[in-house]
Protein backbone atom coordinates (compact mmCIF):
# COMPACT_ATOMS: atom_id res chain seq x y z
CA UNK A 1 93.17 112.63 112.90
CA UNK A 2 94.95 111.43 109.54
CA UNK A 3 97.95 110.67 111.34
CA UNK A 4 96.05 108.39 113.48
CA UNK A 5 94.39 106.98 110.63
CA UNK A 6 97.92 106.58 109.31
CA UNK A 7 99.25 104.95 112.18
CA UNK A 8 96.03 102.41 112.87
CA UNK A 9 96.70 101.25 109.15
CA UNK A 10 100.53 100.84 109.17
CA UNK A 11 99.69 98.76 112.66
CA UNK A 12 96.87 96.95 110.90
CA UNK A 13 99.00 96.17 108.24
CA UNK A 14 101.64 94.33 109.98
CA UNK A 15 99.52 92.40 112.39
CA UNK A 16 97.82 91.36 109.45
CA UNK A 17 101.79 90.24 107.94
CA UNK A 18 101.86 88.63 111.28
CA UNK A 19 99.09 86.76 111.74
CA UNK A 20 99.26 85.02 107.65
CA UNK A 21 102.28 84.11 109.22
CA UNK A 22 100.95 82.26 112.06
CA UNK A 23 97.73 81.17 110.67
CA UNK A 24 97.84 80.75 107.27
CA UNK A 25 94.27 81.96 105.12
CA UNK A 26 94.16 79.79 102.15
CA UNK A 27 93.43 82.36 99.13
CA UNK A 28 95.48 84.89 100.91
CA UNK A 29 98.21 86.53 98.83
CA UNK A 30 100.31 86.97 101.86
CA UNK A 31 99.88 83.51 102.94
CA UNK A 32 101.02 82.02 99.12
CA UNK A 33 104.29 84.19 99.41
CA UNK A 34 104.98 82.62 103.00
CA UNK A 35 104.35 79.19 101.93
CA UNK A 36 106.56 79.95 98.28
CA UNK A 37 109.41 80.87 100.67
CA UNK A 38 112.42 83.32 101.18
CA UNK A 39 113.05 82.58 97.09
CA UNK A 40 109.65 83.67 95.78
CA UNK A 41 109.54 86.88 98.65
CA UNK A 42 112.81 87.84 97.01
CA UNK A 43 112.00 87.41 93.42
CA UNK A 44 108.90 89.45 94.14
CA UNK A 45 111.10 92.26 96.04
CA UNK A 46 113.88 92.56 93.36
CA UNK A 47 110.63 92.43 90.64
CA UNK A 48 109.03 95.70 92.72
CA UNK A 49 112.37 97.36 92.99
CA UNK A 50 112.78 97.12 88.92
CA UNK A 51 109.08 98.52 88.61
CA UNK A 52 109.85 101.19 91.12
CA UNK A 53 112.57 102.08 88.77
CA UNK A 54 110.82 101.84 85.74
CA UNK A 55 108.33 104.24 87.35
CA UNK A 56 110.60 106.77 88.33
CA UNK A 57 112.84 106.81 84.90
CA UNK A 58 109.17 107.57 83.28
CA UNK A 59 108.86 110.54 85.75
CA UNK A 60 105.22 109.40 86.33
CA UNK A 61 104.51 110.07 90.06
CA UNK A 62 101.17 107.77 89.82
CA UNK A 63 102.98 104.48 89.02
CA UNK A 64 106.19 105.75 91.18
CA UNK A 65 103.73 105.88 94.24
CA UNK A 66 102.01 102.55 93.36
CA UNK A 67 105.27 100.58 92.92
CA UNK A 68 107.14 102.06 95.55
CA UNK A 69 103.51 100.81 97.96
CA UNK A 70 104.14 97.26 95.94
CA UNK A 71 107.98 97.18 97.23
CA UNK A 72 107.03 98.11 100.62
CA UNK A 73 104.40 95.69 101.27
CA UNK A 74 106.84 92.85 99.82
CA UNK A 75 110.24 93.96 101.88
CA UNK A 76 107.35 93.97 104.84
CA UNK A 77 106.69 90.08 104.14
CA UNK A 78 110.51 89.35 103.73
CA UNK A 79 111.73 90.52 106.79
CA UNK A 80 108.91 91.11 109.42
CA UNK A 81 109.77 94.85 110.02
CA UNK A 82 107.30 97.30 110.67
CA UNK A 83 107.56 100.99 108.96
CA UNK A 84 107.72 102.16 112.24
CA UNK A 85 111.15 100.47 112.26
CA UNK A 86 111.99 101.65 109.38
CA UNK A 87 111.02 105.55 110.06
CA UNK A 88 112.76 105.01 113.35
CA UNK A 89 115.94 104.13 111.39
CA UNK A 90 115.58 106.86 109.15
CA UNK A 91 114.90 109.40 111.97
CA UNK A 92 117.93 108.32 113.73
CA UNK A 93 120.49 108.50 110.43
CA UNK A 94 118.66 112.31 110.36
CA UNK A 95 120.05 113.06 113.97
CA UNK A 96 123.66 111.54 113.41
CA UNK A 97 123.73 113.64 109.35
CA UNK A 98 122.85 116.62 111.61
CA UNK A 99 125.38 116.11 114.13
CA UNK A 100 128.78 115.08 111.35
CA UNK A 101 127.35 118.33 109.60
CA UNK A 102 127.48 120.34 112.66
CA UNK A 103 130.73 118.93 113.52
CA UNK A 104 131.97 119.78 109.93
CA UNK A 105 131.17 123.51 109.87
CA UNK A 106 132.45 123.73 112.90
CA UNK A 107 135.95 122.29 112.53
């Protein structure tokens, strides 16, 4: 069940990206960032990626997990990519690591 839940948010979540895209809401955050353009999206994504550091220098898990959620959400607007993407890129750099270790150890 909480994977579901997971997985009915994350696809929420970027419909939601999608359709601020298409149909702007006035007084939507998203909608401001797409209307500010590429150069405010990117401000706000190397701002986030600062914070996320900031967060993780102080060792303070709370504020990592928030900032790293900030970043996400952000890198979401500025490219239009899905975490399913994303986990599906991930998943795939697994299964080639696995395979140039096996290769290693066996060479």
């Amino acid at each position: 069940r909480y994977i579901r839940e997971r997985t009915v948010f994350r696809e929420a979540l970027y419909s939601l990206l999608e359709g601020r895209k298409a149909e702007k809401k006035e007084g939507s955050y998203t909608t401001y960032l797409f209307e500010k353009g590429i150069d405010k999206i990117l401000k706000k994504v190397g701002e986030e990626s600062t914070e996320v550091i900031i967060a993780g220098k102080a060792d303070d898990r709370k504020e990592t997990v928030y900032e790293i959620a900030d970043l996400a959400y952000h890198v979401m607007v500025l490219m239009g990519i899905s975490v399913e993407d994303v986990l599906a890129e991930l998943a795939s750099r697994h299964v080639i690591d696995k395979k140039v270790k096996q290769e290693k150890m066996t060479e």
